[in-house]
N, C-alpha and C. Protein backbone atom coordinates (compact mmCIF):
# COMPACT_ATOMS: atom_id res chain seq x y z
N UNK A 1 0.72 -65.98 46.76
CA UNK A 1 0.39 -64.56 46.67
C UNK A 1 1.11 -63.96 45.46
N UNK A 2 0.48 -63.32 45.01
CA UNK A 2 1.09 -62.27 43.40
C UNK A 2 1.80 -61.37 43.97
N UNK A 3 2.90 -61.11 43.43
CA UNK A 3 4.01 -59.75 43.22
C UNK A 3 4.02 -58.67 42.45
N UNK A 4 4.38 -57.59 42.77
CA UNK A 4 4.25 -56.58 42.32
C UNK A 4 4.78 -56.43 41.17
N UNK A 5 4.98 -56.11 40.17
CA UNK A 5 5.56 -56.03 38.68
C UNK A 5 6.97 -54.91 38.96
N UNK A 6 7.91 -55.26 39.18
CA UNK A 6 9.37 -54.60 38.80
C UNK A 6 8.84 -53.04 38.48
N UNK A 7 8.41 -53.48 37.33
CA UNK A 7 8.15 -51.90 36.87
C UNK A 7 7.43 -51.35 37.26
N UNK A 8 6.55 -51.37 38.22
CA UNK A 8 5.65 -50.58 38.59
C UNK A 8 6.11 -49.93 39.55
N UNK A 9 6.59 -50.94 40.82
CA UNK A 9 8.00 -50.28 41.44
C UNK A 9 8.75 -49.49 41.28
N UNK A 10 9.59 -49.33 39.58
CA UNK A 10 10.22 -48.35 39.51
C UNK A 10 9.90 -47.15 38.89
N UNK A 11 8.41 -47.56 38.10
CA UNK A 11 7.69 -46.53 38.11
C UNK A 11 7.11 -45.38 39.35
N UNK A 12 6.99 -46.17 40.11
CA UNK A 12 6.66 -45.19 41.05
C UNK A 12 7.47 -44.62 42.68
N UNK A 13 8.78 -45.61 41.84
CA UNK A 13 9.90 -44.89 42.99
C UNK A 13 10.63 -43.91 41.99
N UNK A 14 10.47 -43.42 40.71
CA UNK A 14 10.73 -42.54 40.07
C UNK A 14 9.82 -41.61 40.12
N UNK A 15 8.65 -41.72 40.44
CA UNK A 15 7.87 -40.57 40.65
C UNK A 15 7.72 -39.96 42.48
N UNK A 16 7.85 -41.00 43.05
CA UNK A 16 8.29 -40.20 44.64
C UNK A 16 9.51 -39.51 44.53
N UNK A 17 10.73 -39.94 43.95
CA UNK A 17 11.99 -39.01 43.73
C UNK A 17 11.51 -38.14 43.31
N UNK A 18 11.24 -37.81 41.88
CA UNK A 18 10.94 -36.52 41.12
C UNK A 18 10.05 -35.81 42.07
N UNK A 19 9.36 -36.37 42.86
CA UNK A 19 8.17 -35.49 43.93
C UNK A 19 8.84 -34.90 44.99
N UNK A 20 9.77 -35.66 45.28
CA UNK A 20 10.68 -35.05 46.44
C UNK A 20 11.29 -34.29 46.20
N UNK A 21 12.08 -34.35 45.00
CA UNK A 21 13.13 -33.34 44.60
C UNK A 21 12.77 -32.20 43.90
N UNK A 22 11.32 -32.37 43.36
CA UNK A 22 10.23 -30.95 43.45
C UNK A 22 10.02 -29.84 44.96
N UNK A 23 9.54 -30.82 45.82
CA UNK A 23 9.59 -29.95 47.25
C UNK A 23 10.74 -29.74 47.55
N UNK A 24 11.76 -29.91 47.41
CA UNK A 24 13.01 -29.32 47.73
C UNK A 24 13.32 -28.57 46.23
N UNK A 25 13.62 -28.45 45.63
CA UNK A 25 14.34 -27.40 44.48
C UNK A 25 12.83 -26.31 43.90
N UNK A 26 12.16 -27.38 43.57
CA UNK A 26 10.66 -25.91 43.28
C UNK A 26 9.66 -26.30 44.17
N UNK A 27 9.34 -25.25 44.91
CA UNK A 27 7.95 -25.39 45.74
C UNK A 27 7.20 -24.56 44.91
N UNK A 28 7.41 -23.80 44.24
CA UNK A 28 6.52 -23.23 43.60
C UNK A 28 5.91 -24.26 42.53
N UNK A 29 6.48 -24.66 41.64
CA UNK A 29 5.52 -25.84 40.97
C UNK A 29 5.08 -26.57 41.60
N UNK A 30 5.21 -27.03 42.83
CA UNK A 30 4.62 -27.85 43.90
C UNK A 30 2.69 -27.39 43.79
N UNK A 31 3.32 -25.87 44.63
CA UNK A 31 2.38 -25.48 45.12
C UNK A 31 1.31 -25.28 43.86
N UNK A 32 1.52 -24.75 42.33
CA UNK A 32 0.89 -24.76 41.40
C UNK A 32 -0.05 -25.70 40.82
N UNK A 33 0.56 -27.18 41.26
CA UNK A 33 -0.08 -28.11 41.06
C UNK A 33 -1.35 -28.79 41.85
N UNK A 34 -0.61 -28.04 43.11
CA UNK A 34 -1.92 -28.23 44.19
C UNK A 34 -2.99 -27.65 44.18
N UNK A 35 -2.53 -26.53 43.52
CA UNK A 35 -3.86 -25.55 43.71
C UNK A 35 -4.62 -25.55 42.79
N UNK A 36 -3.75 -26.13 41.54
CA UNK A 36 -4.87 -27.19 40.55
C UNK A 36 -5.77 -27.88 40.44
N UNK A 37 -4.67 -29.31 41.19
CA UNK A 37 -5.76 -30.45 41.75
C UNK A 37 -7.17 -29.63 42.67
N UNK A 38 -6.61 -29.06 43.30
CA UNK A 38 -7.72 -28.67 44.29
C UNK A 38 -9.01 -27.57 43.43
N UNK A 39 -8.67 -27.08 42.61
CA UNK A 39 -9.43 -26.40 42.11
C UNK A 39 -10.30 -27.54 41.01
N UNK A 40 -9.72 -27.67 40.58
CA UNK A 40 -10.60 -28.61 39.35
C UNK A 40 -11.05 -30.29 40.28
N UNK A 41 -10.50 -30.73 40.91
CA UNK A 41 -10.84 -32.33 41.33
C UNK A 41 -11.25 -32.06 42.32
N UNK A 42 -10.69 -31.50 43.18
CA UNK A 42 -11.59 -31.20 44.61
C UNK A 42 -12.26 -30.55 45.14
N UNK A 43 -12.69 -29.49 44.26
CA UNK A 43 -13.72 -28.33 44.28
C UNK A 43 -15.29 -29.25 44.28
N UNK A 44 -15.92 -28.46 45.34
CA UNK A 44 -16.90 -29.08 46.11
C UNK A 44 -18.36 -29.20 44.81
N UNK A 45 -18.50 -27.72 43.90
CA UNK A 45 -19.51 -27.72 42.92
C UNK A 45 -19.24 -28.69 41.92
N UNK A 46 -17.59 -28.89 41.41
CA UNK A 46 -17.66 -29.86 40.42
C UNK A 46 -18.02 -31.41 40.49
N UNK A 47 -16.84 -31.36 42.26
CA UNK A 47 -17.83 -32.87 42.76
C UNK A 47 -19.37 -33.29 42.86
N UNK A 48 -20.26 -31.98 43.01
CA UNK A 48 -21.12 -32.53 43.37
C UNK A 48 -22.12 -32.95 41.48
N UNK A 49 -21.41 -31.90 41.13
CA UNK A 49 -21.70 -32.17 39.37
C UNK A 49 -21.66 -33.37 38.51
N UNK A 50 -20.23 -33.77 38.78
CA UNK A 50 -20.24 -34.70 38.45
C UNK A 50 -19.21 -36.54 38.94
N UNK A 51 -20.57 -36.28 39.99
CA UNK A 51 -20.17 -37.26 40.74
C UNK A 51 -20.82 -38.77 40.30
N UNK A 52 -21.68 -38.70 39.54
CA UNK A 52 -22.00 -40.38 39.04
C UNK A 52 -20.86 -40.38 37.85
N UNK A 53 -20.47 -39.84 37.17
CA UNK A 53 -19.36 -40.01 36.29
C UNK A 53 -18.28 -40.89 37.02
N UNK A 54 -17.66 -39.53 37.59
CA UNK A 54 -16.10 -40.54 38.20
C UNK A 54 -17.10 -41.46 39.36
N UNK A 55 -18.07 -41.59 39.59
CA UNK A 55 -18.51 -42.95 40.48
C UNK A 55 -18.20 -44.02 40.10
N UNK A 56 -18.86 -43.77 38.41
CA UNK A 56 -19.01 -45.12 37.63
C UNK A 56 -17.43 -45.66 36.88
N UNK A 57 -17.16 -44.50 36.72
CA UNK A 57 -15.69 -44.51 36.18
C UNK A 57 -14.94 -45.72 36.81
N UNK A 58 -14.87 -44.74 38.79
CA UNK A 58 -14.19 -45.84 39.37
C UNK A 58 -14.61 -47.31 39.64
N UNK A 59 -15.79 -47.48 39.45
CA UNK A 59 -16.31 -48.60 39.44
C UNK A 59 -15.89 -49.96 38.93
N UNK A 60 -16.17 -48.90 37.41
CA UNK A 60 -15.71 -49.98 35.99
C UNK A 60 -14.14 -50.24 36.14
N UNK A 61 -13.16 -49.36 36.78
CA UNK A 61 -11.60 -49.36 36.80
C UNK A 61 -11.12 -50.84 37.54
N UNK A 62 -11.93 -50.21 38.80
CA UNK A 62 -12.09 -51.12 40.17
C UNK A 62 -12.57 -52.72 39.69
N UNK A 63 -13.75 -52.47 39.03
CA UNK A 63 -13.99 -54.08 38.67
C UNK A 63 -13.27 -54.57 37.68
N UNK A 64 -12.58 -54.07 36.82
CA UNK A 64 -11.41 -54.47 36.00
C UNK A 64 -10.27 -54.84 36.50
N UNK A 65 -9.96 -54.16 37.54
CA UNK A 65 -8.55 -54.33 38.61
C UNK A 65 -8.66 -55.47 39.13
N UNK A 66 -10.11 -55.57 39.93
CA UNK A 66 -10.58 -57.21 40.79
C UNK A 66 -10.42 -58.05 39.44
N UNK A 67 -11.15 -58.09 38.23
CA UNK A 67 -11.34 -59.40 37.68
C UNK A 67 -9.63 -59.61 37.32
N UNK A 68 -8.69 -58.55 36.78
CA UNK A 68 -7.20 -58.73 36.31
C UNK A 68 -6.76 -59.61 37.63
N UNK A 69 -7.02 -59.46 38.45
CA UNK A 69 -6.23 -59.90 39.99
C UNK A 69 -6.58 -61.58 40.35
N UNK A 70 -7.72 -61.75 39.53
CA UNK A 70 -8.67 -62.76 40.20
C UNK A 70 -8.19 -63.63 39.08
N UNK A 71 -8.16 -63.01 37.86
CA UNK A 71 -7.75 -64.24 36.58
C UNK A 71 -6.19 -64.74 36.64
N UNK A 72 -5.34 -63.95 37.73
CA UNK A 72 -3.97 -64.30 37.54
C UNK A 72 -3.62 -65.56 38.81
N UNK A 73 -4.89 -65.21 39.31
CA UNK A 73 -4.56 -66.90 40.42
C UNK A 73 -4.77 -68.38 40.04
């Protein structure tokens, strides 16, 4: 079985810290960011706009991810 890359690990146990220590010291940038995401990515007209885009997007990401995964065995 393949392992996770070190760095990706500490890539993203540096970004749960910094996330945590956002909800505790600023909730207000917290909350700014949410209401971001939610406005622009999760807003129901843009999804429905443009939803074969990020379909295909994730597609092509996704089948890049499988073939990277599949060539390292």
């Amino acid at each position: 079985m393949t392992e996770i890359s070190p760095y990706l690990k500490f890539f993203f146990g540096l970004l749960f810290i910094l996330l945590g220590l956002g909800y505790i010291y600023k909730p207000t940038v917290i909350e700014r960011i949410n209401r971001l995401i939610r406005e622009t990515f999760l807003n129901d007209s843009y999804v429905a706009l443009h939803r074969r885009n990020w379909g295909f997007l994730l597609l092509l990401l996704g089948g890049i991810l499988v073939y990277m995964g599949f060539s390292r065995l």
